[in-house]
N, C-alpha and C. Protein backbone atom coordinates (compact mmCIF):
# COMPACT_ATOMS: atom_id res chain seq x y z
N UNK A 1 -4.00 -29.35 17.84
CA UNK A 1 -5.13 -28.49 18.09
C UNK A 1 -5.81 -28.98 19.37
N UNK A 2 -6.40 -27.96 20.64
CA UNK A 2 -6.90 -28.72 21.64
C UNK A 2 -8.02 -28.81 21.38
N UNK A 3 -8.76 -29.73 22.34
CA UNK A 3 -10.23 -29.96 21.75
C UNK A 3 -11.19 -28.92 22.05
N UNK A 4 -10.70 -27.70 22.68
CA UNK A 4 -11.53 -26.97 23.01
C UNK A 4 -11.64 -25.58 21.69
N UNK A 5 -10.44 -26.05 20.79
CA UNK A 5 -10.13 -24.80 19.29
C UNK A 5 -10.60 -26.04 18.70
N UNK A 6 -10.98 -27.04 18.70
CA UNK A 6 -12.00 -28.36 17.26
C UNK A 6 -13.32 -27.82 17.68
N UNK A 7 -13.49 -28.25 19.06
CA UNK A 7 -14.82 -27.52 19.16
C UNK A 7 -15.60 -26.55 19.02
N UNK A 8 -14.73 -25.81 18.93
CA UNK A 8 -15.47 -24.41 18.74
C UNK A 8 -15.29 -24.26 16.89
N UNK A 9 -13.93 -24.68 16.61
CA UNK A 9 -14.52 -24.75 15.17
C UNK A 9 -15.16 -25.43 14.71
N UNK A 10 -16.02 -26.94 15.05
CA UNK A 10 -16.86 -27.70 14.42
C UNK A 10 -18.25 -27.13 14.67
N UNK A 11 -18.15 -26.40 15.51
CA UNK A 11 -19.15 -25.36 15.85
C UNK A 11 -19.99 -24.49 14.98
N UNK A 12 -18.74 -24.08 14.11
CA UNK A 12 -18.83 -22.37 13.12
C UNK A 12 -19.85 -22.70 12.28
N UNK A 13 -20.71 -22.29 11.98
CA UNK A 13 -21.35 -22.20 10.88
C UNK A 13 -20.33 -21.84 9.86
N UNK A 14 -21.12 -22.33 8.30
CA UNK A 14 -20.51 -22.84 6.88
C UNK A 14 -19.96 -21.09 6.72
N UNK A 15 -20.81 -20.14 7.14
CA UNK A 15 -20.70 -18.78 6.69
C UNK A 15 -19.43 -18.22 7.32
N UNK A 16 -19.75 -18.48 9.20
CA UNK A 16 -18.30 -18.19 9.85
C UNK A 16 -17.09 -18.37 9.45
N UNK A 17 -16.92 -20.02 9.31
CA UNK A 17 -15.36 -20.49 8.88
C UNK A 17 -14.96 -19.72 7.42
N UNK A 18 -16.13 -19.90 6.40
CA UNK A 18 -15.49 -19.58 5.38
C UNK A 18 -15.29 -17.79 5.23
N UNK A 19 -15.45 -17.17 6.15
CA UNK A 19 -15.43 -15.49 6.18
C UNK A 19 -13.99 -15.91 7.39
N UNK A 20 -13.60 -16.54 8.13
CA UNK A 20 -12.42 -16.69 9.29
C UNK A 20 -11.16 -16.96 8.03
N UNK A 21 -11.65 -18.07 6.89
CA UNK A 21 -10.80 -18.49 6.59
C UNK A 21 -10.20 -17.13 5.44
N UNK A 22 -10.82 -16.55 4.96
CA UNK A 22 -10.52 -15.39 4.12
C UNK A 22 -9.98 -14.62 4.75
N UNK A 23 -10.30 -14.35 5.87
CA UNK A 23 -9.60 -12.95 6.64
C UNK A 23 -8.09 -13.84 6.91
N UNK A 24 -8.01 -14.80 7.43
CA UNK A 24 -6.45 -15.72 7.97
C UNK A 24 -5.85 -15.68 5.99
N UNK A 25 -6.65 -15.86 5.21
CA UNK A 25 -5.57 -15.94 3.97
C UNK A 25 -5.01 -14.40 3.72
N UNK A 26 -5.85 -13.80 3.64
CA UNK A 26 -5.36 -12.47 3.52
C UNK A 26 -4.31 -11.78 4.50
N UNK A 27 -4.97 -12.09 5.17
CA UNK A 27 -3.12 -11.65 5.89
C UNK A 27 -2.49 -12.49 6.36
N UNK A 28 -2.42 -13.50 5.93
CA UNK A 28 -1.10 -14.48 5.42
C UNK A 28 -0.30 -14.16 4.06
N UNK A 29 -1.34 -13.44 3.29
CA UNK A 29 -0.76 -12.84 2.06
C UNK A 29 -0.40 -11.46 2.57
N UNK A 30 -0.84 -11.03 2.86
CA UNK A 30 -0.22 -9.20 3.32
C UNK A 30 1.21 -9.94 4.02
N UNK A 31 1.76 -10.93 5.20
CA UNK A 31 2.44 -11.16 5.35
C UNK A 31 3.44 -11.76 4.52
N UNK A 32 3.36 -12.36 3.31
CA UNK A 32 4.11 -12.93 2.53
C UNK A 32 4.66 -11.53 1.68
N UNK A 33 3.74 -11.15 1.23
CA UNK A 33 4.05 -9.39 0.43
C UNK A 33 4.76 -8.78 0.96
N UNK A 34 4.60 -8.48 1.95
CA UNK A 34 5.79 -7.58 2.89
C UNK A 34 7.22 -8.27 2.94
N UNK A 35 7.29 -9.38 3.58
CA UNK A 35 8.19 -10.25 3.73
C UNK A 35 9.50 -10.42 2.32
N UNK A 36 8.48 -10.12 1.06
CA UNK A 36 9.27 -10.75 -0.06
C UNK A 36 9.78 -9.08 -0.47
N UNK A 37 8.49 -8.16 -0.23
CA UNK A 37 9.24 -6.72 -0.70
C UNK A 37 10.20 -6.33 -0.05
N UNK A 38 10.26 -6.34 1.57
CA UNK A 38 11.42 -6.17 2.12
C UNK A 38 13.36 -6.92 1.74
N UNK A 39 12.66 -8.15 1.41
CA UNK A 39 14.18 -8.37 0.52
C UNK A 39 14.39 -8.23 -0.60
N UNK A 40 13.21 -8.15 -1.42
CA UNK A 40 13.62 -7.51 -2.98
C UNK A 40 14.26 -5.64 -2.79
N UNK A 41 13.46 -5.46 -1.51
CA UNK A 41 14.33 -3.77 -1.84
C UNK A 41 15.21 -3.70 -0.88
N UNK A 42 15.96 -3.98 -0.29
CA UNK A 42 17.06 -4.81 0.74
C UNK A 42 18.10 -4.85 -0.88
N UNK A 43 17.79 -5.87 -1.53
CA UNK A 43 18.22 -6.16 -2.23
C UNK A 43 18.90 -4.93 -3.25
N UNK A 44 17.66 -4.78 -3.67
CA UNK A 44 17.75 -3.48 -4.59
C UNK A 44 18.78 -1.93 -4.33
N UNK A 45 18.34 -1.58 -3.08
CA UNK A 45 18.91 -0.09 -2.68
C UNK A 45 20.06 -0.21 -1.99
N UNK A 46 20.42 -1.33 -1.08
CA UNK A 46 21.43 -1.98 -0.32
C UNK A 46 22.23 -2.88 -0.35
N UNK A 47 22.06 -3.77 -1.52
CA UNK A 47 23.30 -4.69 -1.31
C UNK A 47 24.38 -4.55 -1.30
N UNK A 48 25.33 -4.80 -0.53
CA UNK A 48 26.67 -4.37 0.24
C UNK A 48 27.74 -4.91 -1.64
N UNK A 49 27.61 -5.98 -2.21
CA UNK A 49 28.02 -6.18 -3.03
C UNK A 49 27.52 -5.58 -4.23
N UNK A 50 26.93 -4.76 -4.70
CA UNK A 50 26.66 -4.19 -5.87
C UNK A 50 26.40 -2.49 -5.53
N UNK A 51 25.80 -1.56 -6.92
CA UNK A 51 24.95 -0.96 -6.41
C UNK A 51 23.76 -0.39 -7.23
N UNK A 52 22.55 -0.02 -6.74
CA UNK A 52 21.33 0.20 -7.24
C UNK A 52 21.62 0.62 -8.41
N UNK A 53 22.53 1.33 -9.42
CA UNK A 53 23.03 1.67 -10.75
C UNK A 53 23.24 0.94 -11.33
N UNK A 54 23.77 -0.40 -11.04
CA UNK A 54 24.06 -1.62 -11.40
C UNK A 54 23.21 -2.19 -11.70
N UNK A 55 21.96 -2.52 -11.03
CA UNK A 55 21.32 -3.17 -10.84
C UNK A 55 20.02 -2.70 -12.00
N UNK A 56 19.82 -1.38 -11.77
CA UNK A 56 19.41 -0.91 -12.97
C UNK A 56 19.72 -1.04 -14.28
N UNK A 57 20.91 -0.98 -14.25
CA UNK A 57 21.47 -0.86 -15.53
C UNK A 57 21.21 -2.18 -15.79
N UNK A 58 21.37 -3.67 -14.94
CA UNK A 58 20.90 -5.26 -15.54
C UNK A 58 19.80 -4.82 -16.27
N UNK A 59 18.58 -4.36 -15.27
CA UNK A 59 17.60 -4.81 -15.51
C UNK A 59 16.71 -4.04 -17.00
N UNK A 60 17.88 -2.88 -17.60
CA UNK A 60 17.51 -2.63 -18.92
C UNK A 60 15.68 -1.66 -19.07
N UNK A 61 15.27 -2.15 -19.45
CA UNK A 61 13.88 -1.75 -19.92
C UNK A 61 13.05 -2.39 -18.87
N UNK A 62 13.53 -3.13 -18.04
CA UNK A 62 12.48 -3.69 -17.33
C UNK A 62 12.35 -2.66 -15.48
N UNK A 63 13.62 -1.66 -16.00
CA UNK A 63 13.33 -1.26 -13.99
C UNK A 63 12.64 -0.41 -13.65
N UNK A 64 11.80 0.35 -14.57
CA UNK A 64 10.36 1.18 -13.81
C UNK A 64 9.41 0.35 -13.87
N UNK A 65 9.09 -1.33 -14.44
CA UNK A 65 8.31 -2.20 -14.19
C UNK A 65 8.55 -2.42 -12.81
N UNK A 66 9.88 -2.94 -12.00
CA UNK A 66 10.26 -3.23 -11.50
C UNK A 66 9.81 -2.41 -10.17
N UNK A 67 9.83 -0.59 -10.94
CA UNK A 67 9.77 -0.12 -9.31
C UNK A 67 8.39 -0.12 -9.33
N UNK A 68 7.26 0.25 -10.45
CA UNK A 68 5.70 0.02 -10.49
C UNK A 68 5.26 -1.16 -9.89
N UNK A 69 5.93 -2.46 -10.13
CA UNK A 69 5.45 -3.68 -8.95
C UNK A 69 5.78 -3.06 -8.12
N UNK A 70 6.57 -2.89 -6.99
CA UNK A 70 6.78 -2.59 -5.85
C UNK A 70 5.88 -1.95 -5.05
N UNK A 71 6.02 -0.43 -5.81
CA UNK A 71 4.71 0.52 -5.33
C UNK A 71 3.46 -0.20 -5.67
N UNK A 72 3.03 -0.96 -6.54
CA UNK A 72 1.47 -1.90 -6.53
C UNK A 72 1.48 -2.91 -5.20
N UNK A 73 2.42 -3.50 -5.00
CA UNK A 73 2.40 -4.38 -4.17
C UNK A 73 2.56 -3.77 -2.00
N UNK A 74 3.35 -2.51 -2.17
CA UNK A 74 2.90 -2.02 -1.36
C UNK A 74 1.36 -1.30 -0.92
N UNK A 75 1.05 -0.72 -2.30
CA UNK A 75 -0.78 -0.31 -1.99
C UNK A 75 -1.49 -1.40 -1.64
N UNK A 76 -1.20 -2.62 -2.27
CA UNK A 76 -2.44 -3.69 -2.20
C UNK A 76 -2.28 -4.35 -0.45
N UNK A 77 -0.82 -4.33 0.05
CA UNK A 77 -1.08 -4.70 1.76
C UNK A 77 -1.73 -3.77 2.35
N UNK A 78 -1.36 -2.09 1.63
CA UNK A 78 -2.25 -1.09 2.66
C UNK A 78 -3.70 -1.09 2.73
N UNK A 79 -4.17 -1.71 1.20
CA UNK A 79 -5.81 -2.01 0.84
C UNK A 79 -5.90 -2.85 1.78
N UNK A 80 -5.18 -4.21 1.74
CA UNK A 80 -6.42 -5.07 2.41
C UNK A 80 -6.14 -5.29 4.09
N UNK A 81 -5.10 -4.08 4.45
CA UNK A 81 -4.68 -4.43 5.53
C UNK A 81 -5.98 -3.73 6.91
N UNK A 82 -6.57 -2.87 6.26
CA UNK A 82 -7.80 -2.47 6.89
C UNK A 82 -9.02 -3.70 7.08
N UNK A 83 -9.01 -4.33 6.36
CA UNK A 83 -10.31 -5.47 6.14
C UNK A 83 -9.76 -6.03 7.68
N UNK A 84 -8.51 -6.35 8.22
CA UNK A 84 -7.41 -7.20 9.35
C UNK A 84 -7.51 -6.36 10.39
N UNK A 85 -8.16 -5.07 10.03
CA UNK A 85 -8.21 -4.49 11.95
C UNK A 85 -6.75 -3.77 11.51
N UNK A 86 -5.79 -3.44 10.90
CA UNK A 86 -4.34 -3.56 10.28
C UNK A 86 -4.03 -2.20 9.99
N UNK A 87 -2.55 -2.01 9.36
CA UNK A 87 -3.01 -0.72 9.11
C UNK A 87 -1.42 -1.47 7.96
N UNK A 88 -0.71 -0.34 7.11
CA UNK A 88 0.41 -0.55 6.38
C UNK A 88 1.50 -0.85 7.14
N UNK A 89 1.85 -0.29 8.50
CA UNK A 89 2.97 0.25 9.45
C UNK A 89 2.38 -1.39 10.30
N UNK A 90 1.76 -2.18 10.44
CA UNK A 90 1.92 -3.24 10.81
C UNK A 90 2.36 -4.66 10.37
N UNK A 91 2.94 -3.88 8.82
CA UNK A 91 3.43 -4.85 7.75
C UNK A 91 4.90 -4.41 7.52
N UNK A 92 4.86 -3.01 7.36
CA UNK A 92 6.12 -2.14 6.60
C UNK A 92 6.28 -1.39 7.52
N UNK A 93 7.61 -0.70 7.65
CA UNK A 93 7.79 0.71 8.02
C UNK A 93 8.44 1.41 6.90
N UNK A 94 8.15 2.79 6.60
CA UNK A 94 8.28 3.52 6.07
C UNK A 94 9.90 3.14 5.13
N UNK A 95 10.87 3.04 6.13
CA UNK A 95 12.21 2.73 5.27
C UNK A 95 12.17 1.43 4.23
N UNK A 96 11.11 0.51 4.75
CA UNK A 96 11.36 -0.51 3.74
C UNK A 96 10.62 -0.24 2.54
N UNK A 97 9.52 1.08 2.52
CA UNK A 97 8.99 0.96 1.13
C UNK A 97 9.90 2.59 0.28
N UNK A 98 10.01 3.01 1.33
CA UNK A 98 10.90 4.67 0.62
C UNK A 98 11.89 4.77 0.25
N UNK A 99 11.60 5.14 -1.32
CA UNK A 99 13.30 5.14 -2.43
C UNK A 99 13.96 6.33 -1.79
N UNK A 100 15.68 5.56 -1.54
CA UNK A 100 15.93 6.14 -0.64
C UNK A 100 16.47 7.54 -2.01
N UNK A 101 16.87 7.24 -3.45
CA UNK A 101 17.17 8.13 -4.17
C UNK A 101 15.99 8.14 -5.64
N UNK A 102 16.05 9.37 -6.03
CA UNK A 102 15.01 9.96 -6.66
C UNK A 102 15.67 9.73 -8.39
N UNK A 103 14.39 9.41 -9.26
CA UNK A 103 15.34 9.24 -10.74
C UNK A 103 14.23 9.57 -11.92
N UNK A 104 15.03 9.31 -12.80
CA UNK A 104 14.28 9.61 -14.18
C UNK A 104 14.32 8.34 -14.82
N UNK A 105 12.88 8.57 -16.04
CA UNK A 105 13.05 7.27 -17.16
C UNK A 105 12.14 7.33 -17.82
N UNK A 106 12.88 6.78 -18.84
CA UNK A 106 13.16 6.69 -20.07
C UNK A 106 12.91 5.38 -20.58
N UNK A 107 11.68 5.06 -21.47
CA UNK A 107 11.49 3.74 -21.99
C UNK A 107 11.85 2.84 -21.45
N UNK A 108 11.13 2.50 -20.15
CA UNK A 108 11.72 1.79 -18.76
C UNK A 108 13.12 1.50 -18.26
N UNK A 109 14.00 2.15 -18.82
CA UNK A 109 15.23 2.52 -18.43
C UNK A 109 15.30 3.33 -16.84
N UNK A 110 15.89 3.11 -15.96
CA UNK A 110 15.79 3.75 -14.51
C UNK A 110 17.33 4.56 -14.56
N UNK A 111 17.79 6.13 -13.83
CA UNK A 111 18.55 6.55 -14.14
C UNK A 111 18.50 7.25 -12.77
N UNK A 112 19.14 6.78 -11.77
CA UNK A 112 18.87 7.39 -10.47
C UNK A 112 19.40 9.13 -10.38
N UNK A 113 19.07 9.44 -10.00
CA UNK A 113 19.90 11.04 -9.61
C UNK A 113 21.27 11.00 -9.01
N UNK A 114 22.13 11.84 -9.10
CA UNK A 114 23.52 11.65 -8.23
C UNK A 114 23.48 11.81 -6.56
N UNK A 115 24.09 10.83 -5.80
CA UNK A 115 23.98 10.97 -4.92
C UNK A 115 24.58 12.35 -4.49
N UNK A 116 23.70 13.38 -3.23
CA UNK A 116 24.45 14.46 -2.93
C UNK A 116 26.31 14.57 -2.55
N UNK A 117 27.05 15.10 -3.05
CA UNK A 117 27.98 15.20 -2.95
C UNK A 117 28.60 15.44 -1.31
């Protein structure tokens, strides 16, 4: 750190740092969120070795939990990404949060639609 970023932070009043340090956690967390959704749905819609039917079908009763986190965890970067000056599209773009196929379910059972022929 140079002494001229100590100084100015030994500077801050108790109110400053601790309102600097909330805004730096928060989007350190909007950055971690993004970061981890992008390979969980990487994962999910794309893996070259499986496919999203599969993957459903593991996850049993648990994959409209599965897609309800997702969509929660994408709203909550778009919530707090305004507090950051931010917007969603400075975390995500559109392909990493949009199912690329549409489905039904059933007692958290996930049942994708057929891909168009």
């Amino acid at each position: 750190m140079s002494t001229i970023t100590r100084i100015q932070r030994d500077s801050e009043t108790p109110g400053r740092r601790i309102a600097r340090e909330i805004v730096d956690t928060l989007h350190d967390e909007a950055q971690r969120r993004a970061a981890v959704h992008q390979l969980l749905f990487r994962k999910l819609w794309f893996d070259p070795d499986t496919s999203p039917e599969s993957v459903f079908e593991e996850l049993g009763g648990r994959g409209k939990a599965v897609l309800d986190a997702a969509t929660a965890n994408v709203q909550h970067i778009a919530a707090i990404a305004p507090l950051l000056g931010k917007t969603l599209a400075d975390y995500l773009k559109p392909e990493d949060y949009t199912r690329p196929r549409d489905y039904t379910e059933s007692g958290g059972i996930i049942t994708l639609t057929p891909l168009p022929e």
